[in-house]
Protein backbone atom coordinates (compact mmCIF):
# COMPACT_ATOMS: atom_id res chain seq x y z
CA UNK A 1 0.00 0.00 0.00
CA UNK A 2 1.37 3.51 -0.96
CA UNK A 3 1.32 6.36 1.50
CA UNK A 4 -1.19 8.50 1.25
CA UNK A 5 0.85 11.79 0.11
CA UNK A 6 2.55 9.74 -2.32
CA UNK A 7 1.92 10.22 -5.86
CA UNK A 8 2.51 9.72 -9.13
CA UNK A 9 3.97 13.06 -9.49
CA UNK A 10 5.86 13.42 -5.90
CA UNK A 11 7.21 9.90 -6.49
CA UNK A 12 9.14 11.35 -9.85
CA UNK A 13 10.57 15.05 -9.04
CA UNK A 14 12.79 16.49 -11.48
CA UNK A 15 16.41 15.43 -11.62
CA UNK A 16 17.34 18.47 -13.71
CA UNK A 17 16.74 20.10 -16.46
CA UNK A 18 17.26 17.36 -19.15
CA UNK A 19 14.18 14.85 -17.25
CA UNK A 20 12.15 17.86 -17.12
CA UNK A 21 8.39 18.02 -17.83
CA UNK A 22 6.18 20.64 -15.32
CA UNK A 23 2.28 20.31 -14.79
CA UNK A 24 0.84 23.26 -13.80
CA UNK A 25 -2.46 23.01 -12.56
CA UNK A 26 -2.92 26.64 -13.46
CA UNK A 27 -2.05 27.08 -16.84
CA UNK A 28 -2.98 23.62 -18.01
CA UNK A 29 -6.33 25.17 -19.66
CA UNK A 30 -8.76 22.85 -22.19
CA UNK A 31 -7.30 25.09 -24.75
CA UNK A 32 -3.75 23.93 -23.88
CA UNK A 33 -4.59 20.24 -23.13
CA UNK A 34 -6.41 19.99 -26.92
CA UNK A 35 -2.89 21.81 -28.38
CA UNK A 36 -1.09 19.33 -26.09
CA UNK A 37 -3.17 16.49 -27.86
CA UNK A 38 -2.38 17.38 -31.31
CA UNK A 39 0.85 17.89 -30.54
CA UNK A 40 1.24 14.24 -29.24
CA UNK A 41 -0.81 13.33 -32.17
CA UNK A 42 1.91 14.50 -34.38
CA UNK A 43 4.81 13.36 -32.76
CA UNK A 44 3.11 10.03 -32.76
CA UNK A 45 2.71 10.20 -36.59
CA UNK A 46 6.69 11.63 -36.89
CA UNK A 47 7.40 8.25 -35.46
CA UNK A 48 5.76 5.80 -38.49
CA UNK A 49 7.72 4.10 -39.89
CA UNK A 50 6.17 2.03 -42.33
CA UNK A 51 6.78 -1.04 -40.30
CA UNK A 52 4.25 -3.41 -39.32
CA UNK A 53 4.53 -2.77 -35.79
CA UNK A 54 3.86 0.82 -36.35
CA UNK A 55 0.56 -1.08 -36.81
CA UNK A 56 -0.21 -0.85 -33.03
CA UNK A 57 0.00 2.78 -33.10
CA UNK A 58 -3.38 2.88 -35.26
CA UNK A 59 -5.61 3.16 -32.34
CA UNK A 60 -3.88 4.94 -29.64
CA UNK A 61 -2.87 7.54 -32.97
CA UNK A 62 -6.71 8.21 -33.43
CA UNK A 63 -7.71 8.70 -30.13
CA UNK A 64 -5.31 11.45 -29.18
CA UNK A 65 -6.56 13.13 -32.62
CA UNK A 66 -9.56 12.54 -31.57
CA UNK A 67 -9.38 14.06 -28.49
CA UNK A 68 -7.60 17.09 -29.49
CA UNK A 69 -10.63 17.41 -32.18
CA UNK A 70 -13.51 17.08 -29.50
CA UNK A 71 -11.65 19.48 -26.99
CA UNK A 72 -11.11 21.86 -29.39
CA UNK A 73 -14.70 22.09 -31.09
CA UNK A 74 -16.19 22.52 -27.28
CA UNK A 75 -13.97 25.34 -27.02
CA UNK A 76 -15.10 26.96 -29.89
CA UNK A 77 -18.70 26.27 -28.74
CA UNK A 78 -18.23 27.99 -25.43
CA UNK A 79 -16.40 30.88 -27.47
CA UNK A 80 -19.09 31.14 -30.04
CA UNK A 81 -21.80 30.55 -27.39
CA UNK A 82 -19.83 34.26 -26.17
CA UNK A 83 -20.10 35.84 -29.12
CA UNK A 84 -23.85 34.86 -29.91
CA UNK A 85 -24.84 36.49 -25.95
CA UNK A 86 -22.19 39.92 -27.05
CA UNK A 87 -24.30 39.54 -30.06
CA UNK A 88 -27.27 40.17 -27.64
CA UNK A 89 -28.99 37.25 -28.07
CA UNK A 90 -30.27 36.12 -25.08
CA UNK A 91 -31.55 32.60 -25.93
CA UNK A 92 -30.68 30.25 -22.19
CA UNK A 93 -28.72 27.67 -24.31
CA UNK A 94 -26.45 30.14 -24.83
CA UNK A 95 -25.80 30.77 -21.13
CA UNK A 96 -22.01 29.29 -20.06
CA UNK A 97 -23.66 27.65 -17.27
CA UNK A 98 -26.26 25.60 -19.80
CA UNK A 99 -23.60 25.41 -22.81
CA UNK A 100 -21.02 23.92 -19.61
CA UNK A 101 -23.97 21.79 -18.73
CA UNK A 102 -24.88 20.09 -22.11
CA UNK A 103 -21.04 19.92 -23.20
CA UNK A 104 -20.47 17.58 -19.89
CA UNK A 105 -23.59 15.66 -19.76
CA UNK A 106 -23.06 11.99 -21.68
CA UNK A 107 -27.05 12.47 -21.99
CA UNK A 108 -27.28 15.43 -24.17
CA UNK A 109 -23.71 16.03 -25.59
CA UNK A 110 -21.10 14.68 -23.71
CA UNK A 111 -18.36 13.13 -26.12
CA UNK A 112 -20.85 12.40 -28.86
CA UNK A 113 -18.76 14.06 -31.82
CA UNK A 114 -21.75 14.01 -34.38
CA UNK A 115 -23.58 15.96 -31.72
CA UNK A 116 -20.14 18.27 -31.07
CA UNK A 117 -20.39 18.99 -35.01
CA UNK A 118 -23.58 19.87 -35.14
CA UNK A 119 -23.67 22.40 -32.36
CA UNK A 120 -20.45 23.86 -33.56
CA UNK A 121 -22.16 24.51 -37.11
CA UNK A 122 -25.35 25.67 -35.55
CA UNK A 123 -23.36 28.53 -33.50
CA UNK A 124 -21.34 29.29 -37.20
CA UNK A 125 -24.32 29.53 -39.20
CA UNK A 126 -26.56 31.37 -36.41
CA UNK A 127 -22.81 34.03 -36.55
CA UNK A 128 -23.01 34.32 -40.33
CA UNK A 129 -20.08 33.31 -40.37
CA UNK A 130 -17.86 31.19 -43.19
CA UNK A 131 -18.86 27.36 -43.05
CA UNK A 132 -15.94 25.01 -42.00
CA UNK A 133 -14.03 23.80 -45.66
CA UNK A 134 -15.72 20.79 -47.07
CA UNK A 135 -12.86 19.19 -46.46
CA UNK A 136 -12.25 19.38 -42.96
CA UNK A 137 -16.35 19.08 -42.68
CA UNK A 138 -15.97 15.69 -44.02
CA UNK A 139 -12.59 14.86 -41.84
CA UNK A 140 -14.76 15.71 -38.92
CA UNK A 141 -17.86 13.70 -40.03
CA UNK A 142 -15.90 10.47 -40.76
CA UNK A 143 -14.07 10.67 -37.81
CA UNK A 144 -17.59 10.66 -35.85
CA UNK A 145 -18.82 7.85 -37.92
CA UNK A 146 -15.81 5.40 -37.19
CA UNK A 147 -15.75 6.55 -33.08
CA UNK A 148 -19.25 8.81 -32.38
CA UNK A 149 -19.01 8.06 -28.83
CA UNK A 150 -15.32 8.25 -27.76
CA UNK A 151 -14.51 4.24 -26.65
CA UNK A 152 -13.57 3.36 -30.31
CA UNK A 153 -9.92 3.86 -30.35
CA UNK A 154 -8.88 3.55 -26.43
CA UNK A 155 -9.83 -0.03 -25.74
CA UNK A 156 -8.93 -3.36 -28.34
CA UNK A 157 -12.29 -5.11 -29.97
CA UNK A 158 -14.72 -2.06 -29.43
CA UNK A 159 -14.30 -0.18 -32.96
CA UNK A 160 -16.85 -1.39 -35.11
CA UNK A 161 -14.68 -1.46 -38.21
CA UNK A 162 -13.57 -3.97 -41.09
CA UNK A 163 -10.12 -4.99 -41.42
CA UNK A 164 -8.62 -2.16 -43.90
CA UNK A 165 -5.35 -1.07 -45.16
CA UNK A 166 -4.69 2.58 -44.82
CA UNK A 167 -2.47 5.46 -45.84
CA UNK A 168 -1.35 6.46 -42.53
CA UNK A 169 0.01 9.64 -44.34
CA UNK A 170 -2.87 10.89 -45.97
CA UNK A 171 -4.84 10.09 -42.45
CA UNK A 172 -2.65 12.22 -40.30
CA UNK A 173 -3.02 14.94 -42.97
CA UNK A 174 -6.44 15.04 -43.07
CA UNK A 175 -7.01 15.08 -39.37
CA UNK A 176 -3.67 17.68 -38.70
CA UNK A 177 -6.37 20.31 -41.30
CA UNK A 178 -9.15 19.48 -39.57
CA UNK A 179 -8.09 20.32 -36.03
CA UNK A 180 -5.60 23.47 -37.45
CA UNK A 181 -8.54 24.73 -39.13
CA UNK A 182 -10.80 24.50 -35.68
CA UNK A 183 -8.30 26.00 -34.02
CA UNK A 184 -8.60 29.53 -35.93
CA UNK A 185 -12.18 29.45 -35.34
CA UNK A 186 -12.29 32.02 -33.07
CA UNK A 187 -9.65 34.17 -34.79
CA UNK A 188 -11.32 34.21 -37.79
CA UNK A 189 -14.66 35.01 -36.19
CA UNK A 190 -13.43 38.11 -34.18
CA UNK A 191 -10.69 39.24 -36.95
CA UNK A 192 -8.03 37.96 -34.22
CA UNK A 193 -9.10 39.50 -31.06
CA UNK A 194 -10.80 36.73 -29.47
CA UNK A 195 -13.62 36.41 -27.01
């Protein structure tokens, strides 16, 4: 049995600069964690190889993408959800409390990426503002098709899937525009000055 102040992180401290990594409980932000997926995302994909053991990188490769997708696109919810109440609507969905609550709730949102998708284009459209490329749009949608519920790609035998062979390339690309692409959002919404 481990001591009760023990942790994970006070059993490691940093043995100098080159071992290295800091968690800070204040700056580590959604918006940072997402950035922080798709970075891991890409070094993963830096990493293939064309071997066939890069084969077991498939899954855990999708599901940080994945993650750094569906973090991102509630981000821009909550920031759009912002801009539609500065807007002066006043519609109680777009409160942060009840945008907070339905972006949390397995029930109504949750990790359900169709459902992310389709309340991220229904704050766009309701802004005016440009529709996400087709493109990334379909990046987005086939992503939610192959893992709509966010188990798919973290746990063996639970992606519904046929065997396939794949261009792991062409993948990474098309996932890399998708979440870049989400990820200006905001910026292109409010001509860079944010929410």
């Amino acid at each position: 049995m481990t001591e009760p102040s023990l942790t994970l992180f006070t059993a490691h401290p940093s043995g100098g600069q080159s071992t290295l990594i800091q968690y800070n409980q204040h700056m580590m932000s959604e918006r940072l964690v997402a950035v922080g997926y798709a970075d891991a995302a890409r070094r993963l994909s830096s990493s293939y190889r064309g071997e066939p053991w890069d084969d077991v990188m498939l899954l855990p490769f999708l599901f940080v993408w994945r993650q750094a997708i569906e973090l991102q696109l509630k981000i821009n919810i909550r920031d759009l959800a912002t801009l539609r109440r500065k807007a002066g609507e006043t519609d109680e969905r777009l409160k942060a409390t009840a945008v907070d609550e339905r972006l949390r709730n397995p029930r109504k949102v949750g990790h359900n990426l169709t459902k992310l998708i389709a309340e991220h284009n229904e704050h766009i459209d309701a802004l005016d503002l440009d529709a996400l490329p087709s493109n990334v749009q379909t990046s987005l949608e086939l992503l939610a098709a192959l893992d709509e519920g966010g188990t798919g790609f973290r746990y063996g035998g639970v992606l519904k899937a046929p065997s396939a062979d794949l261009d792991f390339r062409s993948m990474n690309d098309a996932l890399d525009a998708a979440f870049r692409i989400l990820e200006v959002v905001i910026d292109a919404a409010t001509y860079g000055e944010g929410v």
